[in-house]
N, C-alpha and C. Protein backbone atom coordinates (compact mmCIF):
# COMPACT_ATOMS: atom_id res chain seq x y z
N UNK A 1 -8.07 0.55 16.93
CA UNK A 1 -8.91 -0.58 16.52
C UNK A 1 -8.10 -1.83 16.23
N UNK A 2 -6.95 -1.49 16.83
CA UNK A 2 -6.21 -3.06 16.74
C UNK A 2 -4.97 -2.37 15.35
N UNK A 3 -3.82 -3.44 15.72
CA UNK A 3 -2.58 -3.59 14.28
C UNK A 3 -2.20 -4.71 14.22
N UNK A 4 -1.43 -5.04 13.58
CA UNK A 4 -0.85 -6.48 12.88
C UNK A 4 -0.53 -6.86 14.08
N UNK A 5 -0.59 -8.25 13.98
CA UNK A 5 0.14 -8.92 14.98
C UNK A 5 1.25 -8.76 15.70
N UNK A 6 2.41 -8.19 15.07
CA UNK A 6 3.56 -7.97 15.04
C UNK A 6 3.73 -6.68 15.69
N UNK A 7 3.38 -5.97 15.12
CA UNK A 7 3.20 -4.38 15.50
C UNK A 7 2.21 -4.42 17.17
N UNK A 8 1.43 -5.32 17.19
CA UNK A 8 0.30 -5.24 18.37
C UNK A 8 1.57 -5.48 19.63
N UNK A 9 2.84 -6.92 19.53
CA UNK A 9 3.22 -7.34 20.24
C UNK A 9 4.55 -6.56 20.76
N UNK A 10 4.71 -5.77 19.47
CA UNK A 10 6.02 -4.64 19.73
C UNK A 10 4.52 -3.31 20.75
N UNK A 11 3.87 -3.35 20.85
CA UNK A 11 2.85 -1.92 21.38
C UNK A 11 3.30 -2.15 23.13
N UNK A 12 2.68 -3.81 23.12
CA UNK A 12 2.21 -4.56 24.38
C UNK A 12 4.10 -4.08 25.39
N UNK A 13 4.83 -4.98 24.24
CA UNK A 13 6.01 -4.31 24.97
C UNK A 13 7.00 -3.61 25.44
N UNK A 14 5.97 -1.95 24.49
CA UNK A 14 6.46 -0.90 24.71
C UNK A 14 6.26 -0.10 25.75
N UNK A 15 5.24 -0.65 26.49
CA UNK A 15 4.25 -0.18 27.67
C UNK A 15 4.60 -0.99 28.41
N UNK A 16 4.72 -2.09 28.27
CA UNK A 16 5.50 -2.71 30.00
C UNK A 16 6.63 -2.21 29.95
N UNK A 17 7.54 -2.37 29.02
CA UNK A 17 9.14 -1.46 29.64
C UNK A 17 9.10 0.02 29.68
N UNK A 18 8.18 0.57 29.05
CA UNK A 18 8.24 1.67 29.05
C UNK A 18 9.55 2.60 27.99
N UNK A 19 9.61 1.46 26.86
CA UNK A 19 9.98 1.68 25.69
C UNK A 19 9.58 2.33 24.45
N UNK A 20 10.31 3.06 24.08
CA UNK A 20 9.39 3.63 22.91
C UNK A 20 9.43 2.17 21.62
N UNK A 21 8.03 2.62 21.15
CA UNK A 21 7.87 1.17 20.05
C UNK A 21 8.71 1.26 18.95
N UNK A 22 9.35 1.90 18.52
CA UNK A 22 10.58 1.78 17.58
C UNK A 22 11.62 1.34 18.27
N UNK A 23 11.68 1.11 19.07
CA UNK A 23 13.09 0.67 19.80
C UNK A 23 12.51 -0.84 19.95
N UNK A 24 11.40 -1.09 20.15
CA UNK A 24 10.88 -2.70 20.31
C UNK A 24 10.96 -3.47 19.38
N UNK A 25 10.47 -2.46 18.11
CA UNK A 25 10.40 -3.30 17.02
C UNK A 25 11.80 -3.24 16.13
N UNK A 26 12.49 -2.69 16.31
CA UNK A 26 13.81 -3.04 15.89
C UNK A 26 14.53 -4.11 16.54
N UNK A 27 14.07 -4.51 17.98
CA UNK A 27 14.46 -5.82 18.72
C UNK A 27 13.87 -6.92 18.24
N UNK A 28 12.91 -6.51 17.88
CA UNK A 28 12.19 -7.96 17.81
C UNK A 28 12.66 -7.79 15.90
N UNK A 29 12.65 -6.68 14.78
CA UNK A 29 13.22 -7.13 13.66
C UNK A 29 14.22 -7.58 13.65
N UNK A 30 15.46 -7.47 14.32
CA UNK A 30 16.67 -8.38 14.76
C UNK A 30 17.32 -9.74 15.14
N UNK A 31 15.80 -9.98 15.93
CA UNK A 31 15.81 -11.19 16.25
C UNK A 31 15.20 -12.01 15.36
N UNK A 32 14.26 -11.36 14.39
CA UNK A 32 13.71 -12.11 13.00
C UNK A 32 14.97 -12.32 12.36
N UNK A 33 15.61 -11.56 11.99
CA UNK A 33 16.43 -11.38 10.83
C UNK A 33 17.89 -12.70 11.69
N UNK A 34 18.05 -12.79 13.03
CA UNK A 34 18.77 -13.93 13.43
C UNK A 34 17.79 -15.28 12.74
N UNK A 35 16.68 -15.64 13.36
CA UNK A 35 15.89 -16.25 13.49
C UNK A 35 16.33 -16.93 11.77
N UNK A 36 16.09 -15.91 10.57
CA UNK A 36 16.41 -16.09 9.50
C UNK A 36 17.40 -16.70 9.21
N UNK A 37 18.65 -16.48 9.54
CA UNK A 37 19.74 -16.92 9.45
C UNK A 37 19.65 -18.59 9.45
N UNK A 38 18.83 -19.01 10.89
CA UNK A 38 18.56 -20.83 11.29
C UNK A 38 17.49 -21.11 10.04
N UNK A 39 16.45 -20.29 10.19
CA UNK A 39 15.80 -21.19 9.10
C UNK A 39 16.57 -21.42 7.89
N UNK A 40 17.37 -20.74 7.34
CA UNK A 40 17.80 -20.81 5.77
C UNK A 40 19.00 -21.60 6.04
N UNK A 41 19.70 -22.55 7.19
CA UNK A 41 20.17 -23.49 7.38
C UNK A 41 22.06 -23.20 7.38
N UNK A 42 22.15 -21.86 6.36
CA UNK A 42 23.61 -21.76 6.50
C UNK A 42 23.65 -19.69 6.38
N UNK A 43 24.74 -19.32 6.71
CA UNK A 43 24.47 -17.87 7.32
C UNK A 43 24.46 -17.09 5.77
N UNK A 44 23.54 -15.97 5.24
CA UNK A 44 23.22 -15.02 3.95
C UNK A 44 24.03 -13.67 5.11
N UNK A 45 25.01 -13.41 4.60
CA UNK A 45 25.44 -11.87 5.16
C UNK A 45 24.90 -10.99 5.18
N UNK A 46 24.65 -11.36 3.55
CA UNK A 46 24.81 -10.00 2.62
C UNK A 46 22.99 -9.68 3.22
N UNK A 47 22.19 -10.68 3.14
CA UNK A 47 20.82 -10.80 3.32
C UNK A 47 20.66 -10.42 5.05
N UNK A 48 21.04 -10.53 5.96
CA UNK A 48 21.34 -10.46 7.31
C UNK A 48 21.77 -8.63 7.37
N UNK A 49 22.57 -8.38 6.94
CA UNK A 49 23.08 -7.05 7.07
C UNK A 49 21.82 -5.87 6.10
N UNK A 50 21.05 -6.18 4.99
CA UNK A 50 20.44 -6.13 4.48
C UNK A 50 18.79 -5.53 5.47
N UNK A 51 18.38 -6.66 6.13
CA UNK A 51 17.51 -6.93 7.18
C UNK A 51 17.61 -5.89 7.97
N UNK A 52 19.22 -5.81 8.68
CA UNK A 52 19.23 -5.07 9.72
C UNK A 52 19.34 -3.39 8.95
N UNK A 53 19.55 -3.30 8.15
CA UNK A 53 19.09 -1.94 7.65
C UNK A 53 17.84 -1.49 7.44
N UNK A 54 17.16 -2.38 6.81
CA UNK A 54 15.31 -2.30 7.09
C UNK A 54 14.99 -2.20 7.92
N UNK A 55 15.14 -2.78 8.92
CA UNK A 55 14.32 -2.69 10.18
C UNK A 55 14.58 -1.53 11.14
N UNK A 56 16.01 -0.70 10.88
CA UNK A 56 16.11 0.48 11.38
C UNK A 56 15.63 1.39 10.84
N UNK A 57 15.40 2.03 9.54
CA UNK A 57 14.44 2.64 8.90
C UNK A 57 13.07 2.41 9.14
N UNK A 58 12.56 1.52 8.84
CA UNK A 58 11.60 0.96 9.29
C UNK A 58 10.95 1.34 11.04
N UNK A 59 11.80 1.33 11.64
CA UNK A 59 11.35 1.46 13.53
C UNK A 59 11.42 2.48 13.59
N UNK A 60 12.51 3.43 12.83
CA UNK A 60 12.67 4.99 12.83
C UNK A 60 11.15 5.66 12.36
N UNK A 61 10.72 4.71 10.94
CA UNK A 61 9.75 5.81 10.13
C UNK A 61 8.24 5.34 10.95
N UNK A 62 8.23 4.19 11.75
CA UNK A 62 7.00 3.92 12.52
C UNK A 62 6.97 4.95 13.39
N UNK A 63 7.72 5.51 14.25
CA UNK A 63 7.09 6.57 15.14
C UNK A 63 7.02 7.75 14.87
N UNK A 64 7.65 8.18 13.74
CA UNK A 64 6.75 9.36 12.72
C UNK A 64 5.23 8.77 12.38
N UNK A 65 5.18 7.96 11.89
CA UNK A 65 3.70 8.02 11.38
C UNK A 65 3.17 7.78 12.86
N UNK A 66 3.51 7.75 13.94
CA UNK A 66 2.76 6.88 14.94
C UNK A 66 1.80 8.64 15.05
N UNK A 67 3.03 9.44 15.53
CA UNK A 67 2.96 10.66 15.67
C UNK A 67 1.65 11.79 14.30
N UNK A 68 2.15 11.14 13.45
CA UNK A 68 1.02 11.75 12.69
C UNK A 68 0.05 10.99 12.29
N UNK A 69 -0.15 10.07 13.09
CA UNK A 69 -1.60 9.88 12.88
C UNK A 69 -2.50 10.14 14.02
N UNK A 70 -1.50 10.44 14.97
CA UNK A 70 -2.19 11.19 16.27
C UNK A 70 -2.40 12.66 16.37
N UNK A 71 -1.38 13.37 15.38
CA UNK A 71 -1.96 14.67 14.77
C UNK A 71 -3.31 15.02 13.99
N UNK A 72 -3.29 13.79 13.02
CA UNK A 72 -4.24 13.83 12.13
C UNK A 72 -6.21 13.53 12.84
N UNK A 73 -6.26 13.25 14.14
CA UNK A 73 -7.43 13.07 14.91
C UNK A 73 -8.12 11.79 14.22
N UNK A 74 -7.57 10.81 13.64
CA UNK A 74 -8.05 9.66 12.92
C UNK A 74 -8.21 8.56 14.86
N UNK A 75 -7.52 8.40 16.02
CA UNK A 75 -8.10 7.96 16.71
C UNK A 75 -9.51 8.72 17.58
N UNK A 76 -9.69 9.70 17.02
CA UNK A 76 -11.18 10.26 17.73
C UNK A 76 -12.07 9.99 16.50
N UNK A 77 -11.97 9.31 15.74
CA UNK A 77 -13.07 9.15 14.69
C UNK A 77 -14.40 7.87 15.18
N UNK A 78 -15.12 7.75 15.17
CA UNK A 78 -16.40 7.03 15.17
C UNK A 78 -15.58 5.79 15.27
N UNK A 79 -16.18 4.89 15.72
CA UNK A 79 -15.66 3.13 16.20
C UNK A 79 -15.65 2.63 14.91
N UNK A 80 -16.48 2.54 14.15
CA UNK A 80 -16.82 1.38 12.79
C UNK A 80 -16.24 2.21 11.80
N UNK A 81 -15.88 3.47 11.88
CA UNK A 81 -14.36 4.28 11.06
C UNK A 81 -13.56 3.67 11.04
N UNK A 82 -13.30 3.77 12.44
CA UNK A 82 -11.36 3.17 12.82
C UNK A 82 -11.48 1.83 12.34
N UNK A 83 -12.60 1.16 12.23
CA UNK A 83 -12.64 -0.28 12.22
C UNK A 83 -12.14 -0.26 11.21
N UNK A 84 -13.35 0.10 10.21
CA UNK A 84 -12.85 0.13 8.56
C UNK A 84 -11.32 0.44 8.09
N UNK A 85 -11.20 1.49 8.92
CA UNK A 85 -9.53 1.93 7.82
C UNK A 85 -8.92 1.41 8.57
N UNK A 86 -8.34 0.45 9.72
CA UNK A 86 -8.09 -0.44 10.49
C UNK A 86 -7.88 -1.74 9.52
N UNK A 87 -9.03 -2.25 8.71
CA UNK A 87 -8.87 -3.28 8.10
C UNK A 87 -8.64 -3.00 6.72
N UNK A 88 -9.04 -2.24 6.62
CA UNK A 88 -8.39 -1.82 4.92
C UNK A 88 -6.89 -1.37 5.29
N UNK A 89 -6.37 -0.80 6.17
CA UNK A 89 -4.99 -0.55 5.93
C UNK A 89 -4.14 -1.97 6.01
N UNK A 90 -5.06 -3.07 6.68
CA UNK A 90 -4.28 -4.29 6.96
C UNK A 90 -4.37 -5.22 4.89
N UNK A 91 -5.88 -4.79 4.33
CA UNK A 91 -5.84 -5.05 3.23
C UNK A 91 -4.80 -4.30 2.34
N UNK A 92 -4.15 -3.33 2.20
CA UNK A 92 -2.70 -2.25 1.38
C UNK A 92 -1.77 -2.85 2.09
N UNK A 93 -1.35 -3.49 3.31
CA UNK A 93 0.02 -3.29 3.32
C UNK A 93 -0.07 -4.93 3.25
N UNK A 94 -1.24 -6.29 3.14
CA UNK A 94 -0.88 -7.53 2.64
C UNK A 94 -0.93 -7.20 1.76
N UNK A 95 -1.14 -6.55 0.70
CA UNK A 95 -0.99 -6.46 -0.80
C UNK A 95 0.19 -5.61 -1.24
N UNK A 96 0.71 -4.79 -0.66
CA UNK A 96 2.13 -4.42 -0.33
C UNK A 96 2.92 -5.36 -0.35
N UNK A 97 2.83 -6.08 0.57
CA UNK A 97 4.11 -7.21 1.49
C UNK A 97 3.76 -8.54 0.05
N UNK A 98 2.80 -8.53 -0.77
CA UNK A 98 2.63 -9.62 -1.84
C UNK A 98 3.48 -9.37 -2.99
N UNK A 99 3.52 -7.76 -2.89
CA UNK A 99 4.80 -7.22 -4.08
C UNK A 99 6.16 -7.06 -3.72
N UNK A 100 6.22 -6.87 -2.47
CA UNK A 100 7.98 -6.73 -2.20
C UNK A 100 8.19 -7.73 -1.93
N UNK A 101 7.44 -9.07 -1.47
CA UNK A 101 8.02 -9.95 -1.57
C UNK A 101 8.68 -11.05 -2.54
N UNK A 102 7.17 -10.68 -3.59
CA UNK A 102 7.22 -11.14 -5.08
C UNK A 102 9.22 -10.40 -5.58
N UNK A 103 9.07 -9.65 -5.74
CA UNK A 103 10.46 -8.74 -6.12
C UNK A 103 11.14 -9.35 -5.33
N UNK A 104 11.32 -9.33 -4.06
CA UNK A 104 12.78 -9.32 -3.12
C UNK A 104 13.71 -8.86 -2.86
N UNK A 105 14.35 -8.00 -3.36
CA UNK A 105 15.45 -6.76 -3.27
C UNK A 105 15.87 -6.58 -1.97
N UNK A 106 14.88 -6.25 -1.17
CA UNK A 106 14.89 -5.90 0.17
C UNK A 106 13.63 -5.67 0.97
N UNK A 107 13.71 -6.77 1.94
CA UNK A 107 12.65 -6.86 2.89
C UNK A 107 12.99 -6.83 4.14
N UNK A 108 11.53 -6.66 5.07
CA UNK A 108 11.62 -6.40 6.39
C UNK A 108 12.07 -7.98 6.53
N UNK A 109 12.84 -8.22 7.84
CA UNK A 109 13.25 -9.72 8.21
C UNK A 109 11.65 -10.23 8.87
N UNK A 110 10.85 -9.83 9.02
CA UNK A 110 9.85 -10.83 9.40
C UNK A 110 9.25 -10.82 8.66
N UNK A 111 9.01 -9.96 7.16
CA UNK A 111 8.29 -10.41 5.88
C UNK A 111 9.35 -11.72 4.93
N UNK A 112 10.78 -11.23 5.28
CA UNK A 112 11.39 -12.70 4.79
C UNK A 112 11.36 -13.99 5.46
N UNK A 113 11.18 -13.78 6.96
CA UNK A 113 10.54 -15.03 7.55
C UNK A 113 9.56 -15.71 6.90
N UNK A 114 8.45 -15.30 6.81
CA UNK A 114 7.95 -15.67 6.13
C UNK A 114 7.69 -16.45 4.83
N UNK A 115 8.49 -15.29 4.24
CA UNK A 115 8.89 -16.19 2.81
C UNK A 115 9.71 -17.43 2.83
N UNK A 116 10.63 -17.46 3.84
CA UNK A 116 11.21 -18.38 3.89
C UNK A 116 10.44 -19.72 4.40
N UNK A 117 9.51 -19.65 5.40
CA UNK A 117 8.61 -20.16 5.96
C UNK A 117 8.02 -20.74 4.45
N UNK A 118 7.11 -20.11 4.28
CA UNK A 118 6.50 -20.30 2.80
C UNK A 118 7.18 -21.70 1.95
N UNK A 119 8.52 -20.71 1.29
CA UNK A 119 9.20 -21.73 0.33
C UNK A 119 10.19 -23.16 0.70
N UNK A 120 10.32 -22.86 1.88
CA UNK A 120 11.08 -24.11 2.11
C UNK A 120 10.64 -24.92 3.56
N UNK A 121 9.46 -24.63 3.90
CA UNK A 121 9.16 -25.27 4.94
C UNK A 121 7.47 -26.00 4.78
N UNK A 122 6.38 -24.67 4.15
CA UNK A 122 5.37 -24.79 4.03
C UNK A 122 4.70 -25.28 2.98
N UNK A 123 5.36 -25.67 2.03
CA UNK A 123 4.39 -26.18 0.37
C UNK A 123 4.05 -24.71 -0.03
N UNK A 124 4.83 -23.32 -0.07
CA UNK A 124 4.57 -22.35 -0.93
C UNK A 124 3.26 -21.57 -0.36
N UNK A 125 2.49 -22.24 0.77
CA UNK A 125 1.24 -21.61 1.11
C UNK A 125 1.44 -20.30 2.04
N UNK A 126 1.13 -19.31 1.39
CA UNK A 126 1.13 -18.17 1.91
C UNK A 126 0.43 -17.79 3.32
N UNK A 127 -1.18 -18.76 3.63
CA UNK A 127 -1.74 -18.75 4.59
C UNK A 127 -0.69 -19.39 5.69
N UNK A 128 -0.32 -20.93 5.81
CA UNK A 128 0.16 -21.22 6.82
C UNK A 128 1.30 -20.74 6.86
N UNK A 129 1.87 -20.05 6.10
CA UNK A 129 3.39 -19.63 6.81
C UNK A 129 2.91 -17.93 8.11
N UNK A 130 1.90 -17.19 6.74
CA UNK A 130 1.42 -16.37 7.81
C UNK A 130 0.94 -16.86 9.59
N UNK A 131 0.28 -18.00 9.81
CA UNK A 131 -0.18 -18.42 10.86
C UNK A 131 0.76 -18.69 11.79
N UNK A 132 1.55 -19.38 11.19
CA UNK A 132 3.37 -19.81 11.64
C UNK A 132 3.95 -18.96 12.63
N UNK A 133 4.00 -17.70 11.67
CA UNK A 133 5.02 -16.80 11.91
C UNK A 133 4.31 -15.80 13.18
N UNK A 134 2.61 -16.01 13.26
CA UNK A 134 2.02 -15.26 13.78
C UNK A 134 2.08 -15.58 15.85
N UNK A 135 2.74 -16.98 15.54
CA UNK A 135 2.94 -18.26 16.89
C UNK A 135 3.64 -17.02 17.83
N UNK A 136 4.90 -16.35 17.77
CA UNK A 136 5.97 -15.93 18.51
C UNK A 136 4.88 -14.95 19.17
N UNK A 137 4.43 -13.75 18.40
CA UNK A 137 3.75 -12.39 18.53
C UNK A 137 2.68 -12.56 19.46
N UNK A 138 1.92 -13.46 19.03
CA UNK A 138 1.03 -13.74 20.01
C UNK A 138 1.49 -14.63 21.34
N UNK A 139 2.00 -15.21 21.71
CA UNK A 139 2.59 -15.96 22.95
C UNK A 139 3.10 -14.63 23.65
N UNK A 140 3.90 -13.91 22.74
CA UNK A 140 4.76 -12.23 23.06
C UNK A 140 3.36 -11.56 24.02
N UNK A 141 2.23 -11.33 23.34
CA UNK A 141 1.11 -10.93 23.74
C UNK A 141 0.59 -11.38 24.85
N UNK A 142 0.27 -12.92 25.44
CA UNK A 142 0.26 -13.55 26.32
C UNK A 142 0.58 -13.31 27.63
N UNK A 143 2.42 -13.48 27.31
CA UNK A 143 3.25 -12.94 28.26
C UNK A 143 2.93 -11.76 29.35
N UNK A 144 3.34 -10.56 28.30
CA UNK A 144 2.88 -9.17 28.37
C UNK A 144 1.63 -9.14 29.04
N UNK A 145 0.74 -10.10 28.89
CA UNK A 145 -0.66 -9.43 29.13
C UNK A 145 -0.45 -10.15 30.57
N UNK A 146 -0.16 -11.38 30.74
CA UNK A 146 -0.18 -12.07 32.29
C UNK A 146 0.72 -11.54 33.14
N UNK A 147 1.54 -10.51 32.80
CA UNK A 147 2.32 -9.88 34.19
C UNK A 147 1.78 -8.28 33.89
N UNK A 148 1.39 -7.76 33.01
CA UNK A 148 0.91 -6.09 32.79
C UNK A 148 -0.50 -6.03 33.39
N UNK A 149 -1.39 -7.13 33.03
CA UNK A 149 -2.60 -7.72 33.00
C UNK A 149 -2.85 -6.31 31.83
N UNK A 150 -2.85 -5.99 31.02
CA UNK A 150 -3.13 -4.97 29.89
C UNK A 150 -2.88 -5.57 28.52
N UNK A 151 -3.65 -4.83 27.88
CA UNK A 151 -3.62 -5.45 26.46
C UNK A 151 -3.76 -4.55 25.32
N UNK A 152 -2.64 -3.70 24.51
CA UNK A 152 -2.63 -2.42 23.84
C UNK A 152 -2.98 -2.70 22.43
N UNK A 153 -3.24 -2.44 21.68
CA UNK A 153 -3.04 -1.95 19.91
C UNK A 153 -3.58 -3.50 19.49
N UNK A 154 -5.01 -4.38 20.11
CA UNK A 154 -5.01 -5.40 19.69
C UNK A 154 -6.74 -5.12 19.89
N UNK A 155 -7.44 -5.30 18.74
CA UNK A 155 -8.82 -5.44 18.48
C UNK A 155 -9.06 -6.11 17.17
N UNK A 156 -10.20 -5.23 16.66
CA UNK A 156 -10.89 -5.99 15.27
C UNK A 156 -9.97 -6.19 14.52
N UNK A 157 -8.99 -5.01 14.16
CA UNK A 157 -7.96 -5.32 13.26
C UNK A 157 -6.71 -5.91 13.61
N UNK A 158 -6.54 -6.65 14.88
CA UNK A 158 -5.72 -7.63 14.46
C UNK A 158 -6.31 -8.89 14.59
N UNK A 159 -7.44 -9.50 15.26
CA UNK A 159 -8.37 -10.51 14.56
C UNK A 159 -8.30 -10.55 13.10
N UNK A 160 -8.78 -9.34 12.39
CA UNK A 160 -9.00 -9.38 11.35
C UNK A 160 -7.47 -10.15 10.22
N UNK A 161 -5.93 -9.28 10.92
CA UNK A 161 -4.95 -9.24 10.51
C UNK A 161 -4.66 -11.46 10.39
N UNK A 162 -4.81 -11.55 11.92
CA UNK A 162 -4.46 -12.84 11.83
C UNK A 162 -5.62 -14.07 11.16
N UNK A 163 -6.51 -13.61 10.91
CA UNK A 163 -7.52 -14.45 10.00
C UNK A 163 -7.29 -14.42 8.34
N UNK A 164 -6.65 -13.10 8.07
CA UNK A 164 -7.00 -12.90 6.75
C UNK A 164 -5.70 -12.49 5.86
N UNK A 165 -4.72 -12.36 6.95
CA UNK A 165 -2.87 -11.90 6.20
C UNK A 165 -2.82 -12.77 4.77
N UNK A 166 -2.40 -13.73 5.36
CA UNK A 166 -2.03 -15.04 4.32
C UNK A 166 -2.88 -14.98 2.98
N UNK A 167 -4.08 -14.92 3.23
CA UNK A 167 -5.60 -14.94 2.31
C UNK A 167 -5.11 -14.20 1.51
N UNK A 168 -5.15 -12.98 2.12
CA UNK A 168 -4.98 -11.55 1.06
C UNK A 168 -3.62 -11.29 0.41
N UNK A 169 -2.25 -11.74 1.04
CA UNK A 169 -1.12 -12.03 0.54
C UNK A 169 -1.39 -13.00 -0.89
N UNK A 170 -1.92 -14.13 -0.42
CA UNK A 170 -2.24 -15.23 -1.25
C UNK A 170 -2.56 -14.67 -2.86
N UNK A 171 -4.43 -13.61 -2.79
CA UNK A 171 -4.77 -13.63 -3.06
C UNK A 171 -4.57 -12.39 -4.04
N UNK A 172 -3.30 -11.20 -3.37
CA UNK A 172 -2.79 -10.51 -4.07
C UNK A 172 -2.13 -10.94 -5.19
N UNK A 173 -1.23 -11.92 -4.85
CA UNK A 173 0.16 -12.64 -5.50
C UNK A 173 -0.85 -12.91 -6.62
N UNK A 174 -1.66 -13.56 -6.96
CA UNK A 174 -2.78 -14.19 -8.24
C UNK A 174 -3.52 -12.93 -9.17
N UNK A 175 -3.54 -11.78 -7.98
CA UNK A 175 -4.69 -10.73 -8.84
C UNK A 175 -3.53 -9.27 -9.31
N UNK A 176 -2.92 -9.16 -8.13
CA UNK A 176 -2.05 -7.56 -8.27
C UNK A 176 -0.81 -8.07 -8.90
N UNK A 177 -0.66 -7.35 -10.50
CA UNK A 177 0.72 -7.74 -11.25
C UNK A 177 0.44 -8.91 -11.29
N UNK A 178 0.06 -9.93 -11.62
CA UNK A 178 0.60 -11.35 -11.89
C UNK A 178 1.57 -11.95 -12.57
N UNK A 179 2.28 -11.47 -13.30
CA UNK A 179 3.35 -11.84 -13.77
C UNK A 179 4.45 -11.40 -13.14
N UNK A 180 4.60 -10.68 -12.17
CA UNK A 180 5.63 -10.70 -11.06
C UNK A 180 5.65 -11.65 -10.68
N UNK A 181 6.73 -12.46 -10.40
CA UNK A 181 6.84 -13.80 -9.99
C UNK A 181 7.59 -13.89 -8.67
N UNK A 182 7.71 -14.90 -7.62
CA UNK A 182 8.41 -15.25 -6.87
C UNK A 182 9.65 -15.42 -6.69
N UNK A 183 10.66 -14.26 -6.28
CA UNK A 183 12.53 -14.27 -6.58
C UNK A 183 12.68 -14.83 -5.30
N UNK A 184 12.02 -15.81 -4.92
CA UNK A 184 12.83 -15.85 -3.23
C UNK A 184 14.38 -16.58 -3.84
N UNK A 185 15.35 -16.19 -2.76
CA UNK A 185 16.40 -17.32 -3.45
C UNK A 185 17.30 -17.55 -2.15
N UNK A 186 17.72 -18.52 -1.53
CA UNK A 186 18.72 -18.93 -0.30
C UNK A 186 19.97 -18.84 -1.23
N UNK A 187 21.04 -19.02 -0.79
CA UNK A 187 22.41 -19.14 -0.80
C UNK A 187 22.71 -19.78 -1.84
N UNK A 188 22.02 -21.23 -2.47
CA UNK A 188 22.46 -22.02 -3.35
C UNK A 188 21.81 -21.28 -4.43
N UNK A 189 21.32 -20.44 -4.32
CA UNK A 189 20.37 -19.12 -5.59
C UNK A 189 19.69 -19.75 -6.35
N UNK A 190 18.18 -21.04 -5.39
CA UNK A 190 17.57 -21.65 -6.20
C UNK A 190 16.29 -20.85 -5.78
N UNK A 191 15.74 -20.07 -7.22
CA UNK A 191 14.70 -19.50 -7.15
C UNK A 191 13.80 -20.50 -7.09
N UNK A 192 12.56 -19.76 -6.39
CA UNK A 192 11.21 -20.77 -5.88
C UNK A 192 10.24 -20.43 -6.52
C-alpha cells in the first residue's frame, strides 16, 4: 500500500538493477550522509562516520523485516487494512524520527538531512524541509519509472507519507515529550 518516499525510491531501484533493497538504500544513505557534509558547509567526521554506521545497520535490519513481514501474511490482508497500517506505520515512525531527532546522538543521514535542512536553511519548519528533502526520491522515482515503465512500493501510503511527514514530525515535536528539545548542533556546536 505504498512506503516513505525514500524507501519507495530505494524499492523502484531495486527492481531495475535487480538489487537487493538493502544494498540500495545504503547507496542512497551514503550519498545523504555526503550530501550532509555540503550542506553543513565544512566536513563533521565524527558525524559522517557516525551516518555511515546507521545506515548499514539500518539496510541490513530492512530486509529482515522486509522478510518478516512477508512471513507474517500482512500483504494478503484486505486493501483498506494495508491502507490503514500503511499509514499508521508512516504516523510511529514520524513520531519516531520527531524523538531521535529531538535527542540526536545518532541518526539515519537522511533524517539528519533534514534536520539540517530544517535548522539552517528552512526557518526551523519541519514541513518544508520534509518537502525539500522529498525533491531527490521522487525525481529517483521518475527516472526509474520512464525507462522500467513500472512503479513499486508507491500508493496511498506514500501520498499519504509525502503530504503529512513534516505535519506529524511537526506535530509530534509539540505533543510527544515536549520538553525534549532540539540538540541539532554543526561544528561550531551552536545548538538550534
Amino acid at each position: 500500500m505504498g512506503s516513505a518516499v525514500w524507501t519507495a525510491s530505494a524499492v523502484n531501484y531495486s527492481h531495475w538493477f535487480n538489487l537487493n533493497v538493502g544494498v540500495i538504500l545504503f547507496v542512497i544513505g551514503f550519498l545523504n550522509a555526503v550530501t550532509n557534509q555540503i550542506l553543513l558547509r565544512s566536513p563533521d567526521w565524527p558525524r559522517f562516520v557516525g551516518e555511515i554506521l546507521y545506515v548499514c545497520c539500518f539496510s541490513y535490519f530492512v530486509n529482515i523485516f522486509v522478510q518478516a513481514f512477508d512471513a507474517t501474511g500482512i500483504g494478503q490482508l484486505p486493501v483498506w487494512v494495508r491502507a490503514l497500517l500503511s499509514c499508521l506505520g508512516i504516523i510511529f515512525f514520524c513520531t519516531a524520527i520527531s524523538l531521535y531527532q529531538r535527542a540526536n546522538l545518532l541518526m539515519h543521514p537522511n533524517d539528519d538531512t533534514t534536520n539540517i535542512l530544517r535548522f539552517m536553511y528552512l526557518n526551523k519548519s519541519a514541513i518544508a524541509s520534509q518537502l525539500v528533502d522529498f525533491i531527490p526520491p521522487i525525481i529517483a522515482m521518475i527516472i526509474s519509472f520512464a525507462i522500467t515503465k513500472n512503479l513499486y512500493a508507491v500508493n496511498i501510503g506514500t501520498i499519504f507519507s509525502i503530504l503529512f511527514n513534516g505535519l506529524i514530525i511537526q506535530t509530534a515535536d509539540r505533543l510527544v515529550w515536549p520538553t525534549l528539545k532540539h540538540n541539532f548542533k554543526t561544528l561550531g556546536n551552536h545548538n538550534h
